[in-house]
Protein backbone atom coordinates (compact mmCIF):
# COMPACT_ATOMS: atom_id res chain seq x y z
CA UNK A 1 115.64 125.93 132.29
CA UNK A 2 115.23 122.31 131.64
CA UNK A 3 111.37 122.55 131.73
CA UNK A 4 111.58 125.50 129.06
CA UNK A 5 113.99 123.15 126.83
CA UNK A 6 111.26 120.60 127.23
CA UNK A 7 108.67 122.13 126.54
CA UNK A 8 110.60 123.86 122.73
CA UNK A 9 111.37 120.16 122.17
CA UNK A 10 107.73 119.43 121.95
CA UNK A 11 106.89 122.34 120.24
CA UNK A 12 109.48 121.70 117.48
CA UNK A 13 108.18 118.03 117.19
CA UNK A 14 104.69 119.13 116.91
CA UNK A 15 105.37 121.81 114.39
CA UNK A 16 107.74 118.95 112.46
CA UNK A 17 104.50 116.43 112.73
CA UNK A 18 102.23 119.23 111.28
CA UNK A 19 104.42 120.31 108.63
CA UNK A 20 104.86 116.60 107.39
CA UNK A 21 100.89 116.02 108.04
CA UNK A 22 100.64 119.07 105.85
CA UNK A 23 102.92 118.02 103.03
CA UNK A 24 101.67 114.69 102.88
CA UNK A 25 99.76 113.74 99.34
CA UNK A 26 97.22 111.21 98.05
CA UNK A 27 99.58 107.81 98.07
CA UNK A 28 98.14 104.44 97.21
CA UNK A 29 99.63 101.61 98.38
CA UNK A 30 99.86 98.83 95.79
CA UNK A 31 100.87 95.24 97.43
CA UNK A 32 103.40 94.95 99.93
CA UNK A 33 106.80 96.57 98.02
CA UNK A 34 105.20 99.25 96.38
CA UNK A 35 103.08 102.75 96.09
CA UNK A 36 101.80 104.92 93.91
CA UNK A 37 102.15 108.93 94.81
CA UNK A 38 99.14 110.60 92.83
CA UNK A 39 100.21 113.96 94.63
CA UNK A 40 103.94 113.66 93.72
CA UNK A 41 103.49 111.71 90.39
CA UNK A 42 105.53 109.23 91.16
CA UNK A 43 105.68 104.94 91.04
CA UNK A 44 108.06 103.49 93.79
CA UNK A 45 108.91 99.97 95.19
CA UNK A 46 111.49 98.03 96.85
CA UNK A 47 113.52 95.27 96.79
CA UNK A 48 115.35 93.17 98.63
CA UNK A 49 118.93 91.08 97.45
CA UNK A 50 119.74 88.61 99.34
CA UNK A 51 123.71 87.28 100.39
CA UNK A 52 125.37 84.41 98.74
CA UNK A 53 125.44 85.35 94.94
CA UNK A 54 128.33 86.17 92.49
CA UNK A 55 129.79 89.44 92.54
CA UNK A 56 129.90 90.12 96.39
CA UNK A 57 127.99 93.08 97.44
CA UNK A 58 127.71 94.67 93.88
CA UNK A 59 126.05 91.18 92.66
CA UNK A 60 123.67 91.45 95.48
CA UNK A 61 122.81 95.36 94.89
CA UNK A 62 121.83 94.26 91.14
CA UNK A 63 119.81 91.66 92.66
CA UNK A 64 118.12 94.39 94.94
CA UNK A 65 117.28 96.37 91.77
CA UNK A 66 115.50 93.44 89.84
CA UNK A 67 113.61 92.36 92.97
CA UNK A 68 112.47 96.13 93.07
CA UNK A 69 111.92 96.45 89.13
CA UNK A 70 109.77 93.12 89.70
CA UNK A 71 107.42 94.68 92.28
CA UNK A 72 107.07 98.09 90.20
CA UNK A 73 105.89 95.92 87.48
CA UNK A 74 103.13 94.54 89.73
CA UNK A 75 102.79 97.80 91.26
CA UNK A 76 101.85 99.40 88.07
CA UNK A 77 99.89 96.39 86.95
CA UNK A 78 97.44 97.47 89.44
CA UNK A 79 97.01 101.25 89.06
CA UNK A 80 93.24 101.88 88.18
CA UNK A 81 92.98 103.09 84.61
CA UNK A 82 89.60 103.62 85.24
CA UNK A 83 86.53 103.52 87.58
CA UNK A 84 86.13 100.26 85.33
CA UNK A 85 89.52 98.68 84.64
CA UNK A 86 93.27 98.63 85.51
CA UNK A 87 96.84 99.22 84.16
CA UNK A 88 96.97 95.25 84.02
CA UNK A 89 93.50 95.25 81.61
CA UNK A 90 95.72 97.55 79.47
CA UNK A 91 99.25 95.30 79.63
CA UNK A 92 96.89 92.19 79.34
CA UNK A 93 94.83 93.07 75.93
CA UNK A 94 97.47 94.91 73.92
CA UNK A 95 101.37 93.42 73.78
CA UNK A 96 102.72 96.88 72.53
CA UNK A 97 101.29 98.21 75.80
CA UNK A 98 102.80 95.46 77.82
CA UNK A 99 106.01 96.16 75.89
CA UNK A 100 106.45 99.75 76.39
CA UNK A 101 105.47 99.29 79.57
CA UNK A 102 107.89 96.72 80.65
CA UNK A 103 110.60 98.53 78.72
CA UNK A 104 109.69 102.43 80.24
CA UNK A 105 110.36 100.89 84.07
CA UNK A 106 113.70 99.57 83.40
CA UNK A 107 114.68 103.34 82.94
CA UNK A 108 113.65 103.49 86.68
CA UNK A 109 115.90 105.59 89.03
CA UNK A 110 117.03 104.21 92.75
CA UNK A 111 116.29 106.25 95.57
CA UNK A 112 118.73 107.31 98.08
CA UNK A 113 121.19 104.81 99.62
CA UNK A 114 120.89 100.94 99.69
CA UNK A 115 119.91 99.75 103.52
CA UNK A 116 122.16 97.21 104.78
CA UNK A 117 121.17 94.28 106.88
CA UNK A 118 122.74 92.18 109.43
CA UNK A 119 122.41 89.10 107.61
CA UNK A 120 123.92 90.46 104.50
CA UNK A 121 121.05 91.16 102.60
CA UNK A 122 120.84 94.59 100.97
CA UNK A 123 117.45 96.78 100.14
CA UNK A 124 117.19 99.23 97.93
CA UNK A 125 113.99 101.78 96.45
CA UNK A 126 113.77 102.62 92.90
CA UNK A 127 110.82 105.20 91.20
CA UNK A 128 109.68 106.22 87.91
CA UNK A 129 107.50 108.99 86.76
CA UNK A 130 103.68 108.53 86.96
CA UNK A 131 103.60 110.95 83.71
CA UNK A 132 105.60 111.42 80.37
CA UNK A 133 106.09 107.96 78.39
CA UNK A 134 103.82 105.53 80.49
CA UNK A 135 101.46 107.93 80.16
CA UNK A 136 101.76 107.80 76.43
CA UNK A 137 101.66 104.05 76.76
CA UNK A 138 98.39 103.56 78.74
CA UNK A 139 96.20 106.69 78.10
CA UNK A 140 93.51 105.52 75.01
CA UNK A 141 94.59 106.88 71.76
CA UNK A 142 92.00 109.02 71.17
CA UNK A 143 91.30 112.19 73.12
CA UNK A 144 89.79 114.96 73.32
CA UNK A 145 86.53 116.18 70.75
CA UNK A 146 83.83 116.77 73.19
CA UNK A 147 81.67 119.32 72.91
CA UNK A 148 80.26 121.28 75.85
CA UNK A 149 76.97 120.21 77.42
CA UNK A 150 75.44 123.66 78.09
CA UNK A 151 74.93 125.98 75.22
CA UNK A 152 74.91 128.97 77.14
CA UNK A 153 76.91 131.91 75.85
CA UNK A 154 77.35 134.06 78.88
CA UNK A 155 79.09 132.86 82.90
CA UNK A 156 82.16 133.19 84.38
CA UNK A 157 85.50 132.27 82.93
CA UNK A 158 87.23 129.95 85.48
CA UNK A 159 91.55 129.18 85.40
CA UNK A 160 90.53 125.60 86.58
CA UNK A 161 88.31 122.94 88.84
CA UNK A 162 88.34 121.64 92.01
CA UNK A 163 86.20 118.87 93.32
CA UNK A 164 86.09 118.12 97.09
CA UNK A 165 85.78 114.30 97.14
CA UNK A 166 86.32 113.76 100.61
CA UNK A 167 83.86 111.23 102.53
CA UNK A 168 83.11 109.89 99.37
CA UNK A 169 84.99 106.84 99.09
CA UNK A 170 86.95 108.28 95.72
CA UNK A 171 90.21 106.76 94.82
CA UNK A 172 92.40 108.21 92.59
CA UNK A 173 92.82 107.03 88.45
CA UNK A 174 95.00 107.37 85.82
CA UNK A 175 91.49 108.28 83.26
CA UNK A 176 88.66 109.00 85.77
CA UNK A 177 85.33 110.86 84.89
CA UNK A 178 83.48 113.58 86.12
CA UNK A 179 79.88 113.16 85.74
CA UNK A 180 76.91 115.01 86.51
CA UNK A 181 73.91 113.46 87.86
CA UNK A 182 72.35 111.75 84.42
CA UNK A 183 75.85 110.32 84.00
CA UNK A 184 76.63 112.71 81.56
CA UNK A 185 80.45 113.36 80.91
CA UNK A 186 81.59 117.18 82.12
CA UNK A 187 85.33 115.86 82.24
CA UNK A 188 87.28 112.94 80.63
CA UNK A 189 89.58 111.62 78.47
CA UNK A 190 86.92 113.54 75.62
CA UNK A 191 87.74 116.59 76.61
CA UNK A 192 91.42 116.65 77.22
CA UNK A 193 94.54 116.82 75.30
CA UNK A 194 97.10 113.75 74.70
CA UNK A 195 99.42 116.28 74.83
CA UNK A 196 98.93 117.84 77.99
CA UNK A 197 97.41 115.00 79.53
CA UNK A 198 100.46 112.80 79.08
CA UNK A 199 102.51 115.76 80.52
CA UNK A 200 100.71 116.09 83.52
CA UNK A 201 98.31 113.74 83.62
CA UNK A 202 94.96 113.99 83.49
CA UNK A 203 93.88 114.99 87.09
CA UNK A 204 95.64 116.05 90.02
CA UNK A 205 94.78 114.51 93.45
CA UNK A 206 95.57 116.63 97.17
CA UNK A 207 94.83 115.60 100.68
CA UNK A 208 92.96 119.01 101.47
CA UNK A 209 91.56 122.30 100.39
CA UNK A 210 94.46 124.72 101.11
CA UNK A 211 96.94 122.64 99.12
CA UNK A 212 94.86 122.45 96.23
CA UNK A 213 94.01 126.09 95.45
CA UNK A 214 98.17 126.76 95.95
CA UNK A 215 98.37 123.96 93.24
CA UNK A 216 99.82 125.55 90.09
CA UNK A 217 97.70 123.36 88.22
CA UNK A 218 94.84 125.39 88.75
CA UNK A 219 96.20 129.00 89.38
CA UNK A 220 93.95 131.62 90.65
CA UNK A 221 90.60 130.89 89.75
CA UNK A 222 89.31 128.17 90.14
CA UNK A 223 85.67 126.46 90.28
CA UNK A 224 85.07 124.84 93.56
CA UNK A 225 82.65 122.08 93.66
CA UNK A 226 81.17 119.28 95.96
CA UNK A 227 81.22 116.00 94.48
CA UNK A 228 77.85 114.37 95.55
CA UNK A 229 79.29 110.38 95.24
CA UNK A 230 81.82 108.23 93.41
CA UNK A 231 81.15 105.39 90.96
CA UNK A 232 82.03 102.15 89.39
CA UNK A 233 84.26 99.43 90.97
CA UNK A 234 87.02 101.50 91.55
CA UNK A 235 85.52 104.25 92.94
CA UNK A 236 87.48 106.72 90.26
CA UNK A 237 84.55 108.50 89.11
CA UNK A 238 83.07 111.65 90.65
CA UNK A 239 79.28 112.84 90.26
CA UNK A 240 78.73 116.37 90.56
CA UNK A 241 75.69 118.23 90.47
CA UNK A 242 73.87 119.67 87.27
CA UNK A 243 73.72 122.90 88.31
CA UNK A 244 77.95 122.85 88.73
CA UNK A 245 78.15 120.41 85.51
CA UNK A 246 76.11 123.55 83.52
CA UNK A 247 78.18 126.39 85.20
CA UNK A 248 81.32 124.61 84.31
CA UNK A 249 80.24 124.39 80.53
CA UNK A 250 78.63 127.21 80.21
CA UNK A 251 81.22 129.10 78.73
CA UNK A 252 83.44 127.77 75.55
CA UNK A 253 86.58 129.35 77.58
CA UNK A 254 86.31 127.23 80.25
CA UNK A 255 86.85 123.82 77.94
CA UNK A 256 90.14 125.13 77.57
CA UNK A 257 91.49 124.42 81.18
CA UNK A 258 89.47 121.15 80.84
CA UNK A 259 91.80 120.18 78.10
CA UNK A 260 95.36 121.04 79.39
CA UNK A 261 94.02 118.95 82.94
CA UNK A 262 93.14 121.90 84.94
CA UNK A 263 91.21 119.96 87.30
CA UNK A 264 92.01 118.48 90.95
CA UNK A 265 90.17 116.01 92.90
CA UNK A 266 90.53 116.05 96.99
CA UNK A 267 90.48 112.99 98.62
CA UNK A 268 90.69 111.65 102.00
């Protein structure tokens, strides 16, 4: 009896490790306090008050909060924008970015409970939303216009993309490319929406195969392609071939999933 109890406690521990394995996304971490979830969409950090401050333990919760809102603000600061540059770039060459951006993470929201510590110091986690208004804050203003590469009139009509990435080296971007192999653009911030791309950003990133064709984002049919390498410094772009880069423009229809974001990039 006790072996068979055993033995269902290791099962149900396996089956809990391969169920959080499974659910697992693509989350950066960003310094020591803070990550970004690319799966999830979400910006999180934490921060620590300590003891000895006015207003007791509600004083040092506050200071919790703007030791955490201090480390989202460097978290944030360095998101890749790019293959080329970072949310930082962005803050640093434009004040009404730097403003908005500043101002959108104070609406931050605290995770769970605040942690108490033996020595009277108190931690807390807060998030914001990788989409919605920072999006609108850091995306260029102008989107969208491309035309398609191929001029072929006849292929298949596709619901969305998929690029396996993995063993690659990719990293995931707030504005990454997808080029083919003359470094042509098939997908970027020219062929999207604002619009859609500030709802939902303008890629989505998974861990593996089977959880991105159950992604909504790309519903039933998607294009599946191998990305052949990943570019610039921070490794955002993805190559793939000209033969996938034609197939995927070679009908007008398809353009329209490129612009509401239909696309997903797997990573390891």
């Amino acid at each position: 009896m006790r072996i068979s109890t055993v033995a269902a406690s290791v099962c149900l521990l396996l089956l809990l490790w391969t169920t959080i394995g499974l659910a697992q996304g693509v989350v950066q971490q960003i310094g020591m306090n803070g990550s970004v979830d690319f799966t999830q969409r979400t910006i999180s950090a934490t921060g620590i008050g300590a003891p000895g401050g006015p207003g007791g333990r509600a004083g040092i919760i506050r200071a919790a909060k703007m030791d955490a809102l201090r480390n989202m603000l460097e978290v944030i600061q360095g998101i890749a924008m790019s293959s080329e540059t970072t949310v930082k770039n962005s803050m640093l060459s434009s004040d009404v970015v730097r403003t908005r951006v500043e101002g959108i993470a104070q609406n931050f929201r605290q995770v769970g409970d605040p942690r108490y510590y033996d020595d009277g110091s108190i931690e807390v986690t807060i998030e914001m939303s990788l989409d919605g208004p920072f999006l609108e804050a850091v995306l260029p203003a102008k989107m969208g216009g491309a035309q398609p590469l191929s001029s072929a009139i006849s292929g298949v009509v596709y619901t969305g993309l998929i690029i396996d990435a993995t063993g690659l080296g990719a990293r995931p971007a707030l504005s990454p490319r997808v080029l083919n192999e003359d470094g042509q653009e098939v997908y970027g911030s020219s062929y999207v929406s604002k619009e859609w791309a500030i709802q939902y950003g303008m890629i989505g990133y998974e861990k593996d195969m089977e959880a991105a064709a159950k992604n909504d984002r790309v519903t039933d049919k998607p294009l599946v392609v191998k990305g052949l390498k990943s570019e610039g410094p921070n490794r955002a772009d993805v190559v793939i071939s000209n033969q996938d880069a034609e197939l995927l423009h070679s009908m007008k229809e398809n353009l329209n999933f490129l612009q509401k974001c239909r696309v997903i990039v797997i990573l390891d």
